[in-house]
Protein backbone atom coordinates (compact mmCIF):
# COMPACT_ATOMS: atom_id res chain seq x y z
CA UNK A 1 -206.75 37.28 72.49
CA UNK A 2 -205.16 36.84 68.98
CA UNK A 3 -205.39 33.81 66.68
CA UNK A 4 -202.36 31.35 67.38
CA UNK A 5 -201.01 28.10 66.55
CA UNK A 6 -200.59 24.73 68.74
CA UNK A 7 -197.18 24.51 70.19
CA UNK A 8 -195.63 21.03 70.22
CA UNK A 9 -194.43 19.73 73.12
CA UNK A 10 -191.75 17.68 71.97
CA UNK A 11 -189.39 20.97 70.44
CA UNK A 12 -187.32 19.02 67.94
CA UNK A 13 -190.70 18.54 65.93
CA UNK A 14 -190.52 22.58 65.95
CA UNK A 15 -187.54 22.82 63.97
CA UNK A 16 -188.99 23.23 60.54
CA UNK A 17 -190.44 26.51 61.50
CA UNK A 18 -187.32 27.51 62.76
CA UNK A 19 -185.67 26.24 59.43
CA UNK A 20 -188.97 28.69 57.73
CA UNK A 21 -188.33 31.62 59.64
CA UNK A 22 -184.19 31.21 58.68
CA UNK A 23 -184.92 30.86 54.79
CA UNK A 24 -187.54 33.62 54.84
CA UNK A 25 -185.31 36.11 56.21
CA UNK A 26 -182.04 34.86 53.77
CA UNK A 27 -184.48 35.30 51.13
CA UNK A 28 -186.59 37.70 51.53
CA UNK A 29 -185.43 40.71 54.39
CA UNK A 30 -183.74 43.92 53.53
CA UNK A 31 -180.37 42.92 53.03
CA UNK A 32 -179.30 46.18 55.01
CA UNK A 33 -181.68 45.20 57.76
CA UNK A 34 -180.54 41.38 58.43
CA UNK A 35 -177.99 40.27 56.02
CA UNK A 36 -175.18 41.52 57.88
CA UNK A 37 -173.54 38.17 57.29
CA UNK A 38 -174.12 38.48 53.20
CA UNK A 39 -176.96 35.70 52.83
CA UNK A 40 -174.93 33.37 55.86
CA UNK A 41 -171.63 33.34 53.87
CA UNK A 42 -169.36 35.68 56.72
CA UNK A 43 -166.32 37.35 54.78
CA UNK A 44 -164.35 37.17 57.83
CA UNK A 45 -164.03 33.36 59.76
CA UNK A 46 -163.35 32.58 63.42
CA UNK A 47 -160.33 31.04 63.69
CA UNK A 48 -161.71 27.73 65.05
CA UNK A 49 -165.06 25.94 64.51
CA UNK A 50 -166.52 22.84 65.51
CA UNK A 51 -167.77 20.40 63.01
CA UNK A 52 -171.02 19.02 63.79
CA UNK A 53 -170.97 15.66 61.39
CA UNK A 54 -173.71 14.10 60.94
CA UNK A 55 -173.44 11.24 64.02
CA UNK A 56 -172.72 11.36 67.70
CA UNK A 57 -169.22 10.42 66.67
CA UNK A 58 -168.18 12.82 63.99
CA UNK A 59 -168.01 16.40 66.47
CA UNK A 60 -164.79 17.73 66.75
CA UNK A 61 -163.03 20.95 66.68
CA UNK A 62 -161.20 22.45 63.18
CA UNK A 63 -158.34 25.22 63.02
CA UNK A 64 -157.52 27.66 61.10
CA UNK A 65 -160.09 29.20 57.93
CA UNK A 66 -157.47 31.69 56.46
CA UNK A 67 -158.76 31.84 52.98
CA UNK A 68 -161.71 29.88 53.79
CA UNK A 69 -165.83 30.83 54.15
CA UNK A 70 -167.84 28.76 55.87
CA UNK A 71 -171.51 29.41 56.89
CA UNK A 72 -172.04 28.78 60.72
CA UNK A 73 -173.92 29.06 63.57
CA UNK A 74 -172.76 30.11 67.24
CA UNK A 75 -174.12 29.66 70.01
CA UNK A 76 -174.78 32.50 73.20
CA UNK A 77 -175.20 30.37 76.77
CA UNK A 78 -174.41 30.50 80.28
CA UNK A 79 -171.53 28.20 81.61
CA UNK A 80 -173.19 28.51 85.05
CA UNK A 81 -171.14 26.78 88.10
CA UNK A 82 -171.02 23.09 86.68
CA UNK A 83 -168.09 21.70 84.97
CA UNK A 84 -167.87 20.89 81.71
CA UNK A 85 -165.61 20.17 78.76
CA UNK A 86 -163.09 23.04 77.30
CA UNK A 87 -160.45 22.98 75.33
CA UNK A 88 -157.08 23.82 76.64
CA UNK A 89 -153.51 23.40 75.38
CA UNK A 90 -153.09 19.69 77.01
CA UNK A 91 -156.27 18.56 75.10
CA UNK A 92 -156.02 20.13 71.92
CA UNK A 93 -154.53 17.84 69.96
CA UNK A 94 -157.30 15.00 70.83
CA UNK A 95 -160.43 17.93 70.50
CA UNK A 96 -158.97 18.01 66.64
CA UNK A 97 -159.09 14.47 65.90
CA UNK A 98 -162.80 13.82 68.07
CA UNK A 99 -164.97 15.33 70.99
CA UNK A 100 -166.72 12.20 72.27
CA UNK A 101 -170.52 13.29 72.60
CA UNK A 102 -170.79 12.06 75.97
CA UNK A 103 -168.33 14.27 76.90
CA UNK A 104 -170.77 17.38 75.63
CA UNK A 105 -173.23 19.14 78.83
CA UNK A 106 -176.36 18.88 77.32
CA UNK A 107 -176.49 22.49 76.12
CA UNK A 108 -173.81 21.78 73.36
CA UNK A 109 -175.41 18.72 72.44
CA UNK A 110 -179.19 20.52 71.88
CA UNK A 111 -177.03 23.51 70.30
CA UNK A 112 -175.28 20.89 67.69
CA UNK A 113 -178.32 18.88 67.57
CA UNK A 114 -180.54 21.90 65.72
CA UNK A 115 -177.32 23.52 63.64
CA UNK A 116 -177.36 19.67 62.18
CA UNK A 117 -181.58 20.29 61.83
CA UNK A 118 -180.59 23.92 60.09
CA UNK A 119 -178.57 22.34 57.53
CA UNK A 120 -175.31 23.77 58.92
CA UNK A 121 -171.71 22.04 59.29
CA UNK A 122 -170.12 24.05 61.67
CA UNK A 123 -171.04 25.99 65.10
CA UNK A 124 -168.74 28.53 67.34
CA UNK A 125 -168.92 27.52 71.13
CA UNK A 126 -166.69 29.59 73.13
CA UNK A 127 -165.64 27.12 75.90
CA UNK A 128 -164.46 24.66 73.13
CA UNK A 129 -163.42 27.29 70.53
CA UNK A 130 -161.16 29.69 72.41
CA UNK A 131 -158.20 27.74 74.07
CA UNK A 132 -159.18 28.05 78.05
CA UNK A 133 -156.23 29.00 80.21
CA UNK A 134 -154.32 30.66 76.97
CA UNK A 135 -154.56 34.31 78.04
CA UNK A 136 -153.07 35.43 74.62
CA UNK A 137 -155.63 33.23 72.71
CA UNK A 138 -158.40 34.07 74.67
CA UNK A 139 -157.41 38.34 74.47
CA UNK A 140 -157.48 37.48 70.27
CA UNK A 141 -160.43 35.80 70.32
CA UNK A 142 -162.61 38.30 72.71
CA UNK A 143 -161.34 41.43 70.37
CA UNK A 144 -162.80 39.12 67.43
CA UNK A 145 -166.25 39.23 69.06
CA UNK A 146 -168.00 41.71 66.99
CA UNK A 147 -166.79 39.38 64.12
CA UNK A 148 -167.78 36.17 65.68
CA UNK A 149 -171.68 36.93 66.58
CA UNK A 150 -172.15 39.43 63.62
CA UNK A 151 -171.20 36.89 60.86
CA UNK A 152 -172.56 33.76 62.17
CA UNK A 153 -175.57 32.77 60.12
CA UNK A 154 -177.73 32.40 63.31
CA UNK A 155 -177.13 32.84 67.03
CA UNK A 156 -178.96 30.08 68.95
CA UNK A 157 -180.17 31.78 72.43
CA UNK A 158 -180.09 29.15 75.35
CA UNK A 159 -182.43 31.81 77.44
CA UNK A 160 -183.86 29.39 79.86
CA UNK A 161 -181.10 27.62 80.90
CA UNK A 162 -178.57 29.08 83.74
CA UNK A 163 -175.97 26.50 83.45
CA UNK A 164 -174.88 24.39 80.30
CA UNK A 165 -175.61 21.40 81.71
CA UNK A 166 -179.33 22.62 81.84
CA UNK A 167 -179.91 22.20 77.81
CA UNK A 168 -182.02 24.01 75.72
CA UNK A 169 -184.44 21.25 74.06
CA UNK A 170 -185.94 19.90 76.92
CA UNK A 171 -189.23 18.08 76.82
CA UNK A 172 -191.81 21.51 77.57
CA UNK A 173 -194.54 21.94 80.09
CA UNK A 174 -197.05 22.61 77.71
CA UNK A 175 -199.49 25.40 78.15
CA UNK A 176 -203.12 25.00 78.97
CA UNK A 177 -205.76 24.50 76.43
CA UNK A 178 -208.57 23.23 75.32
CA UNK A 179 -210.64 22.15 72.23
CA UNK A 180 -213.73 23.04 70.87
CA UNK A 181 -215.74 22.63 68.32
CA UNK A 182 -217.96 25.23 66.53
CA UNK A 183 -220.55 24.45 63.68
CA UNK A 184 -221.27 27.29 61.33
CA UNK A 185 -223.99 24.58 59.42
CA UNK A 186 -224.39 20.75 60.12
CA UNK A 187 -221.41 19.66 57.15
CA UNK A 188 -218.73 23.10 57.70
CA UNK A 189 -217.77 21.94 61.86
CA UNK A 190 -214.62 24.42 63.06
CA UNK A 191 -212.22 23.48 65.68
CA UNK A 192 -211.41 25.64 68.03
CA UNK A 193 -208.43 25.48 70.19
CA UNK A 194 -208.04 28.18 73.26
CA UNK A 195 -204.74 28.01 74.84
CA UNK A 196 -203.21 29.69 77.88
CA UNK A 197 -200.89 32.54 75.80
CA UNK A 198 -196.91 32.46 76.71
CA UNK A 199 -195.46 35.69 77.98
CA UNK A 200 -193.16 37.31 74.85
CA UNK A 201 -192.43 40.69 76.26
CA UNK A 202 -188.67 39.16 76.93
CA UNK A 203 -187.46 39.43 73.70
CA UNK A 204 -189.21 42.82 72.74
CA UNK A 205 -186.84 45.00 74.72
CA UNK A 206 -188.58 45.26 78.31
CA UNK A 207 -185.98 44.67 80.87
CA UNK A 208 -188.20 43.70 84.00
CA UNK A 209 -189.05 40.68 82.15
CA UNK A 210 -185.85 40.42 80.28
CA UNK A 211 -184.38 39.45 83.64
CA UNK A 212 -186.70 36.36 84.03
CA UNK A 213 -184.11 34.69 81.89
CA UNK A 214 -181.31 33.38 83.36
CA UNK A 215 -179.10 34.21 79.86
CA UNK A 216 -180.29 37.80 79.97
CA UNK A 217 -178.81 38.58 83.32
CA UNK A 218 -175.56 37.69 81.86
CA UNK A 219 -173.66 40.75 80.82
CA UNK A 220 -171.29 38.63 78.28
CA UNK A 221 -174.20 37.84 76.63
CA UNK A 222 -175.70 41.54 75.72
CA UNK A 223 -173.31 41.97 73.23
CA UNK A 224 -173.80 38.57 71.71
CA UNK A 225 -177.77 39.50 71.05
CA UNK A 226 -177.12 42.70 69.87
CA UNK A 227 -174.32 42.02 67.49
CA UNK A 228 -176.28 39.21 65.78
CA UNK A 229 -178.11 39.44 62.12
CA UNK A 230 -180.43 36.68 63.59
CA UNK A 231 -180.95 34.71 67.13
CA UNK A 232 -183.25 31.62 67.40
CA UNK A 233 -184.22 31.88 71.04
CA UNK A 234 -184.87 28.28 72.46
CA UNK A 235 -187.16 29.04 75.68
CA UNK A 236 -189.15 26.61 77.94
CA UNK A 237 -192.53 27.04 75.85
CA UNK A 238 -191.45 27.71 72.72
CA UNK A 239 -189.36 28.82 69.51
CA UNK A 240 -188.87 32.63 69.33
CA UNK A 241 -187.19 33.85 66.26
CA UNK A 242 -186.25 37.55 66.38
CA UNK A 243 -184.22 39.22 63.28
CA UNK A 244 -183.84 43.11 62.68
CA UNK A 245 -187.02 42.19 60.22
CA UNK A 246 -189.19 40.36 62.02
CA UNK A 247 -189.93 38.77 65.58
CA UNK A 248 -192.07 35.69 65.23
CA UNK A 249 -192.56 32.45 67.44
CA UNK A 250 -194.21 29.16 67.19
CA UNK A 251 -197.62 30.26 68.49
CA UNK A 252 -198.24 32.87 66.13
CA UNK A 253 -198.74 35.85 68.91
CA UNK A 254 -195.83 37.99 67.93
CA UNK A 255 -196.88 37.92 64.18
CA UNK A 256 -199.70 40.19 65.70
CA UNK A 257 -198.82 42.15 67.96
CA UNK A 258 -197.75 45.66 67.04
CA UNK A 259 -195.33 45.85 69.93
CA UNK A 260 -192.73 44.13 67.52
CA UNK A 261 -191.74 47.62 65.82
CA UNK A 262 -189.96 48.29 69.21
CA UNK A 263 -188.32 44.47 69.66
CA UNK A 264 -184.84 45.43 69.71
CA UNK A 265 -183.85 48.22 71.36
CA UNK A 266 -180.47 48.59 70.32
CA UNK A 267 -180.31 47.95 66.53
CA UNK A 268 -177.36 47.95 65.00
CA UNK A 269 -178.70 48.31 61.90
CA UNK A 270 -179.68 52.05 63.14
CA UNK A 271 -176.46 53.11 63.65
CA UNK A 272 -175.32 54.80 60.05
CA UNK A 273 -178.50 56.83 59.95
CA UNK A 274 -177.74 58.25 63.88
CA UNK A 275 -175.87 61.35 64.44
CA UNK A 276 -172.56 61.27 66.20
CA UNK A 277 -175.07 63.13 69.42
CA UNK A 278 -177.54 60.31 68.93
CA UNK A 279 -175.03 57.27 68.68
CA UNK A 280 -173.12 58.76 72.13
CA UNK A 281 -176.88 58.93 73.50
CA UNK A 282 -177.17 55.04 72.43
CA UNK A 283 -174.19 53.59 73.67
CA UNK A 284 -174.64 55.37 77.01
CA UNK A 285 -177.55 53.90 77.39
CA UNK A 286 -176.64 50.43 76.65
CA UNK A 287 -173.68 50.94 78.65
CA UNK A 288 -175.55 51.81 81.98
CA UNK A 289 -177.91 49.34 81.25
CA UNK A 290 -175.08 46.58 80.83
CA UNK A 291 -173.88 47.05 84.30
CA UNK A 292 -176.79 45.74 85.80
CA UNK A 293 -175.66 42.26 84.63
CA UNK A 294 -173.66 39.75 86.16
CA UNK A 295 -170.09 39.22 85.37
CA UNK A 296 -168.42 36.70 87.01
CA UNK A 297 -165.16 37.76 86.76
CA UNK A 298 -164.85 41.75 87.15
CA UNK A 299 -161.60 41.85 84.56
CA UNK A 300 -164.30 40.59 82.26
CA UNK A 301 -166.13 44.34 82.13
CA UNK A 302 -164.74 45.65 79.49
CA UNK A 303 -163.78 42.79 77.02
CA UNK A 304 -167.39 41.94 77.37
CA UNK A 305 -168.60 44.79 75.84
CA UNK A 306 -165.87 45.65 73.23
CA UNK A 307 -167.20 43.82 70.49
CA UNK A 308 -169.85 46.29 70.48
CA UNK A 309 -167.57 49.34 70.99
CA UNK A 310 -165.73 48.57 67.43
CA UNK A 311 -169.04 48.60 65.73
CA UNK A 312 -170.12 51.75 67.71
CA UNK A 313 -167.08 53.23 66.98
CA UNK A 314 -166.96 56.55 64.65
CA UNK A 315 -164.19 59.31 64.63
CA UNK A 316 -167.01 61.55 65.82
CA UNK A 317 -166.95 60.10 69.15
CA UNK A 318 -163.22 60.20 69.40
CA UNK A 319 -161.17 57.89 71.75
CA UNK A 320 -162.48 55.48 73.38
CA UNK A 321 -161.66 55.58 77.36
CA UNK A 322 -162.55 52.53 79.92
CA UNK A 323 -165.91 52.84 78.56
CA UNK A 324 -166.40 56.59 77.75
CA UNK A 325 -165.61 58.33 74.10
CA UNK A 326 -163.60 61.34 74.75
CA UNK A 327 -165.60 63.82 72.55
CA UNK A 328 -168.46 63.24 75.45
CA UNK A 329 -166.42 62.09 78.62
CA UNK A 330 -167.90 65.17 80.58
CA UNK A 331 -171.13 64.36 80.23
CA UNK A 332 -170.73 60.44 80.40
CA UNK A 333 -168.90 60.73 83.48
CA UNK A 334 -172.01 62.05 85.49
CA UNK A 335 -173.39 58.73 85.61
CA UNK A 336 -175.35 57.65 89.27
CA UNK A 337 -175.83 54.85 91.46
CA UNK A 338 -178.81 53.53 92.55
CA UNK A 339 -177.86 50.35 93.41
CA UNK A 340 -174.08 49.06 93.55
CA UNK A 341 -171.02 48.55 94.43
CA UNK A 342 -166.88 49.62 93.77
CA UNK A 343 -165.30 46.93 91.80
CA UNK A 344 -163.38 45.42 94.02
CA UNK A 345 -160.62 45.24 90.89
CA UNK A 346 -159.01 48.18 89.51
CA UNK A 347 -160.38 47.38 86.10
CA UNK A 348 -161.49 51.15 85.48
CA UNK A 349 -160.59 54.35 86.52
CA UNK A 350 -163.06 56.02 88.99
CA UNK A 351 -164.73 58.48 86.58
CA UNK A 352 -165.74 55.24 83.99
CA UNK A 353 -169.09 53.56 84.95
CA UNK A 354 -167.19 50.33 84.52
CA UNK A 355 -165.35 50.61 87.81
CA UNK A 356 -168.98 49.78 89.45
CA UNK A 357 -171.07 47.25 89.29
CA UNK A 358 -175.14 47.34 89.71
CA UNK A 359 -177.97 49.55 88.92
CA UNK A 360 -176.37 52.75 87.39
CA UNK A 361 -178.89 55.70 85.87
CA UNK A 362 -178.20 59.43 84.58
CA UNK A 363 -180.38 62.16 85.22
CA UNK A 364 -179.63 64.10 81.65
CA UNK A 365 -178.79 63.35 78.21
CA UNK A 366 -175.55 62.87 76.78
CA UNK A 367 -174.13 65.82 75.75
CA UNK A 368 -170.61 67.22 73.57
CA UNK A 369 -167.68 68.24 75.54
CA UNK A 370 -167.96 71.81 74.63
CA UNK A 371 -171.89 71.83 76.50
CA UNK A 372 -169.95 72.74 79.30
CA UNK A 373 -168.13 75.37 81.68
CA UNK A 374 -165.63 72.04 82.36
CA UNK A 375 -162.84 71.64 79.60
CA UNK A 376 -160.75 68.46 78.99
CA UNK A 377 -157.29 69.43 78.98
CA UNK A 378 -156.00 65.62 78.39
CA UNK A 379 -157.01 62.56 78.86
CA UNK A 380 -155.70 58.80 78.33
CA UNK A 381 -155.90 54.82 78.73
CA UNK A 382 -153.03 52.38 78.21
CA UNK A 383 -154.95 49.29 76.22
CA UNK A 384 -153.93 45.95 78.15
CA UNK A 385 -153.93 44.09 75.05
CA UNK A 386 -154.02 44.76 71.25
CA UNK A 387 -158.04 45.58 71.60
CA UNK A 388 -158.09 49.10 72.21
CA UNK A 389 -161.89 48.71 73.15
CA UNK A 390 -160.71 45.93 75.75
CA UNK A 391 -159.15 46.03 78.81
CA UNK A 392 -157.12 48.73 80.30
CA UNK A 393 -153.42 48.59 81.97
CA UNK A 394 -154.31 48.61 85.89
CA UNK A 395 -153.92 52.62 87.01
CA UNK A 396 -153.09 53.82 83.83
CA UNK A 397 -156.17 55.63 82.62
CA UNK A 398 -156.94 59.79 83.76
CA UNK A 399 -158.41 62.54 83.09
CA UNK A 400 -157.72 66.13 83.37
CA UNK A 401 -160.41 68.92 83.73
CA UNK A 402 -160.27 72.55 84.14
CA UNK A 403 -163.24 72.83 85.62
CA UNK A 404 -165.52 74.99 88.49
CA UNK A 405 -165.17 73.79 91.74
CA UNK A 406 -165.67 74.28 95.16
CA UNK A 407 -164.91 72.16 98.55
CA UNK A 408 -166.97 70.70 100.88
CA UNK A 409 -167.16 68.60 103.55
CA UNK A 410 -169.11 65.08 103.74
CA UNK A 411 -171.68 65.23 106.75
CA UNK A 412 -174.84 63.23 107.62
CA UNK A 413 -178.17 64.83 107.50
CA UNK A 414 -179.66 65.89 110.74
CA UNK A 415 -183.15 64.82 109.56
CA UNK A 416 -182.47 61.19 107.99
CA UNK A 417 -179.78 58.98 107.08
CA UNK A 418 -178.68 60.49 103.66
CA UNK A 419 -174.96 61.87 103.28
CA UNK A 420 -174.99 65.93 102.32
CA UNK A 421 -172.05 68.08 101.48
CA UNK A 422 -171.90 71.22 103.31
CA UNK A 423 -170.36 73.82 100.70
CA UNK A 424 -170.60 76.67 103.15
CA UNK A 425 -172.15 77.44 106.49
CA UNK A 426 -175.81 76.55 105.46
CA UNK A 427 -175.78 75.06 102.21
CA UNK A 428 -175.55 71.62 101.54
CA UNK A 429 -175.77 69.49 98.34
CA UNK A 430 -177.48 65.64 98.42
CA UNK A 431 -174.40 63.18 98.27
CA UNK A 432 -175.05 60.12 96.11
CA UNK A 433 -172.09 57.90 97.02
CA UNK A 434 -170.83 55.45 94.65
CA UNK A 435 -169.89 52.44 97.29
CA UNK A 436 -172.54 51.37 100.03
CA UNK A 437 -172.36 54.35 102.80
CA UNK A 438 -169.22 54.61 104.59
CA UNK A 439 -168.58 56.05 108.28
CA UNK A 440 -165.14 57.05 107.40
CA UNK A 441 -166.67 59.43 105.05
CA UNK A 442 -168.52 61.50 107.23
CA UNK A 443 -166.20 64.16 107.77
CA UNK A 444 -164.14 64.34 104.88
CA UNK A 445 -163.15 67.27 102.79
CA UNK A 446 -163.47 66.64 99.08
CA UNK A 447 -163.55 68.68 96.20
CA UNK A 448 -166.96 69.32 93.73
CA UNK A 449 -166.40 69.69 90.25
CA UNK A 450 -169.71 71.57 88.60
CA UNK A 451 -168.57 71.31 85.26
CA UNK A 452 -171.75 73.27 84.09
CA UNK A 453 -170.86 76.14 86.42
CA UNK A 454 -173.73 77.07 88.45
CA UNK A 455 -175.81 78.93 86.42
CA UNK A 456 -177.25 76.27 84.10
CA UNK A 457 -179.64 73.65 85.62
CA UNK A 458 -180.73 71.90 82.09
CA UNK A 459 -183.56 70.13 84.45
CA UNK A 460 -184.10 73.31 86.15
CA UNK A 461 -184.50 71.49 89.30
CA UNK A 462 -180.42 71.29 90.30
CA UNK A 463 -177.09 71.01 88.94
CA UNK A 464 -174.44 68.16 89.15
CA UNK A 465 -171.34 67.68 90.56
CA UNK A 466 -168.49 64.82 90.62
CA UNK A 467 -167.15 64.74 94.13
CA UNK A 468 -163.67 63.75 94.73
CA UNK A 469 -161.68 62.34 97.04
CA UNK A 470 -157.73 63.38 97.02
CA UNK A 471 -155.78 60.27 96.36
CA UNK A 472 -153.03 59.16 99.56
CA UNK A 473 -150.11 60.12 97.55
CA UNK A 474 -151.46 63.62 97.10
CA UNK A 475 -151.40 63.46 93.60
CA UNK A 476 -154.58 62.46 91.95
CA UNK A 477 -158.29 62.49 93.01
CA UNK A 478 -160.60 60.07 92.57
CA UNK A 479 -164.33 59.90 92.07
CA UNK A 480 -166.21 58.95 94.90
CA UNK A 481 -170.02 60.32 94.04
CA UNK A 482 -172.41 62.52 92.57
CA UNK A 483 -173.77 65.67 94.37
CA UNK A 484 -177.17 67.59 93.52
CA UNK A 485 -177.02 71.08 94.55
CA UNK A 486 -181.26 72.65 94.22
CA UNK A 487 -181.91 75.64 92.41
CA UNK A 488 -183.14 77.41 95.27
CA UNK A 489 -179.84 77.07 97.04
CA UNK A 490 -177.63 77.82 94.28
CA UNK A 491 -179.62 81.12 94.59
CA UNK A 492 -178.72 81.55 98.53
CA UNK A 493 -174.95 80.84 97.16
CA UNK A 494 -175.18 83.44 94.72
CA UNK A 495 -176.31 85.99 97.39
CA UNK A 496 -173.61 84.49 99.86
CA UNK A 497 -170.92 85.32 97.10
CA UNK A 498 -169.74 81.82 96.82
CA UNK A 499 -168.32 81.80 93.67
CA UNK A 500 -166.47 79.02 92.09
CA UNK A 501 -162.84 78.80 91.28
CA UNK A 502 -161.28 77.19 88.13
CA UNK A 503 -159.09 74.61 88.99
CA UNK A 504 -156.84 71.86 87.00
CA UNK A 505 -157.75 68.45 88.16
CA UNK A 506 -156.60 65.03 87.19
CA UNK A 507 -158.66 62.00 88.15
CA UNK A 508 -157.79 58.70 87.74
């Protein structure tokens, strides 16, 4: 129980807090912290805005800022199934002169509604700002991402609706309460009012409840949180404000709760004081968890996240590959499934973990390339587009290992239903296959690369290995797994006098 405040439940009488909470942090927040944007003026504009007006009839979209700094807001939503307004070449011309608000799902209007009650002209939607259908304007735009959400003034968070026809100012439930009142003498009466509290834990970083919102099973939309100085989330109850500062909300619960120094899990704001070990460490783990999301289309994967990959981006880390920096591609590559599936697209080679989509985890930290027995020989990615943090040319990316390895054969376990890998006559490693189980599988031979050797268990429990498949032209493998060989029986192998051979290996 904390002390709160009464929630109205009409939320466009809520927006002078929000308007508070935007001029506190301008004002008044480290400038390092939150001001990424320079107190709301960006130094670097998206090429198109729309102009909010003041009236119904005044919204309509404006080109090219070269030489021009605007304050604005932008806005981070799902487009859900229903369809809505966008602006493509046949319509541009008229989206320039007006956008009738009729036309607008109610998301946009709400979104327009409170930059106009924030005191701001102009707002960056991404269906009406990026030309739909204009795969050159759309590549320019999505490379401009980290840009786009990083310098906008505010991000306004549509969390509770899952389609942008759902809007995000909707009359709200209203939580239960009562009032009562308490006398401390017969001319001092207090009121007190006991409400039902509202659940907050969403925006403090805990992804179980993270996932009750339909916006933060979006994977587009990670990036867009994480890359802004400042979101206004506009949920169901209530208000939530959440800067690098500060997370506050209408009701007054997060100003006390001492959960807040962990809201954001991935600050950006962190990043200059991390090591090069510590940043890999970080985007690994925002990677794996970004998988988890949905994407609705799968060519999407990377773009979505590349925004985020410039500002990540140090020459410590070295290239970036599909998803992977090449100073730590060893150790990134031994990523697992728990839950998932093989893209059915060839938007990543094998080894990245953006070739699969679902629940991925790792069982060790990250660590540098020189941790290991493994050594990259050469590696590369062909960028599809002028991003080299976007998309990839379909087959082009590989890399080569000298590494330990050792063959096996896929077979199913006598005692359950779990694939094993017998590496000799009676040992056997636990196969974790990347794709649902296969029957074709079960018989296979494919090749296990223990890039740690087998002497070093860091968990002291097992060691890894990447299985491979050999490709049908006989000239590349490809990753089909992870296999866990115990401690116990890498002591059997030792007495068997299986050693490991060093072999050159190119995956792709």
């Amino acid at each position: 129980m904390g002390v709160g405040r009464q929630v109205p439940i009409d939320p466009k009488l809520a927006i002078f807090r929000a308007r508070s909470w935007l001029q506190d942090c301008l004002k008044n927040h480290e400038k390092a912290r939150c001001n990424t944007a320079r107190h709301g003026i960006p130094h670097l504009m998206p090429r198109r805005l729309l102009h909010v007006g003041k009236s119904q009839n005044q919204v309509k979209l404006v080109d090219n800022f070269a030489g021009i700094q605007h304050s604005y807001v932008a806005l981070s939503y799902c487009w859900g199934e229903t369809r809505h307004v966008v602006t493509t070449r046949s319509n541009y011309t008229q989206q320039l002169q007006c956008i009738p608000w009729s036309a607008l799902p109610a998301t946009y209007r709400d979104a327009i509604e409170v930059t106009r009650a924030l005191g701001f002209t102009y707002i960056w939607i991404d269906a009406l700002c990026i030309v739909q259908g204009d795969e050159q304007d759309w590549n320019a735009e999505a490379a401009r991402m980290s840009d786009i959400y990083g310098e906008a003034v505010v991000v306004i968070s549509a969390v509770n609706a899952n389609h942008v026809g759902f809007g995000c100012l909707n009359e709200r439930p209203g939580s239960r309460s009562f009032k009562n009142k308490l006398k401390r003498n017969d001319h001092d009466p207090t009121h007190l009012l006991v409400q039902e509290p509202t659940i907050h834990e969403n925006v403090l970083g805990t992804p179980s409840l993270e996932a009750q919102w339909p916006l933060f099973r979006r994977a587009w939309t990670l990036q867009e949180r994480i890359l802004a100085s400042r979101i206004l989330h506009l949920s169901a109850g209530e208000m939530i404000w959440e800067c690098a500062s500060i997370c506050a909300c209408e009701c007054g619960h997060l100003e006390s709760t001492t959960a807040v120094t962990s809201r954001r899990r991935y600050d950006l704001a962190r990043l200059e004081s991390m090591t090069t070990l510590e940043r890999a460490n970080a985007w690994d783990e925002l990677a794996l968890s970004y998988q988890n999301r949905h994407i609705t289309k799968d060519n999407d994967r990377l773009p979505a996240l590349s925004g985020l990959a410039h500002r990540f981006q140090t020459d410590g880390l070295g290239q970036f590959l599909a998803g992977l920096w090449s100073e730590f591609a060893i150790s990134m590559m031994l990523w697992e499934v728990r839950k998932g599936r093989v893209s059915g697209a060839s938007v990543a080679p094998s080894w990245s973990w953006a070739s699969v989509q679902g629940l991925l985890t790792r069982n060790d930290p990250i660590e540098e390339n020189n941790s290991f027995q493994a050594v990259l020989k050469d590696f590369h990615c062909d960028p599809a587009t002028s991003d080299p943090y976007g998309a990839i040319v379909q087959g082009s990316g590989y890399l080569q290992l000298h590494s330990p390895v050792l063959d096996g054969t896929i077979v199913r376990s006598k005692t359950n239903s779990h694939m094993m890998i017998r590496l000799s006559l009676d040992i056997f490693a636990f196969f974790v296959n990347d794709s649902p189980i296969e029957e074709s599988l079960v018989g296979a031979t494919v090749k296990c690369l223990f890039v740690r050797g087998l002497e070093t268990a860091p968990s002291g429990r097992y060691v890894e290995a990447v299985v491979l498949s050999l490709s049908r032209d006989l000239e590349h493998y490809r990753r089909i797994g992870i296999a866990h060989l115990r401690k116990h029986d890498i002591n059997r192998a030792s007495q068997q006098s299986l050693y490991l051979s060093m072999e050159i290996v190119t995956i792709r």
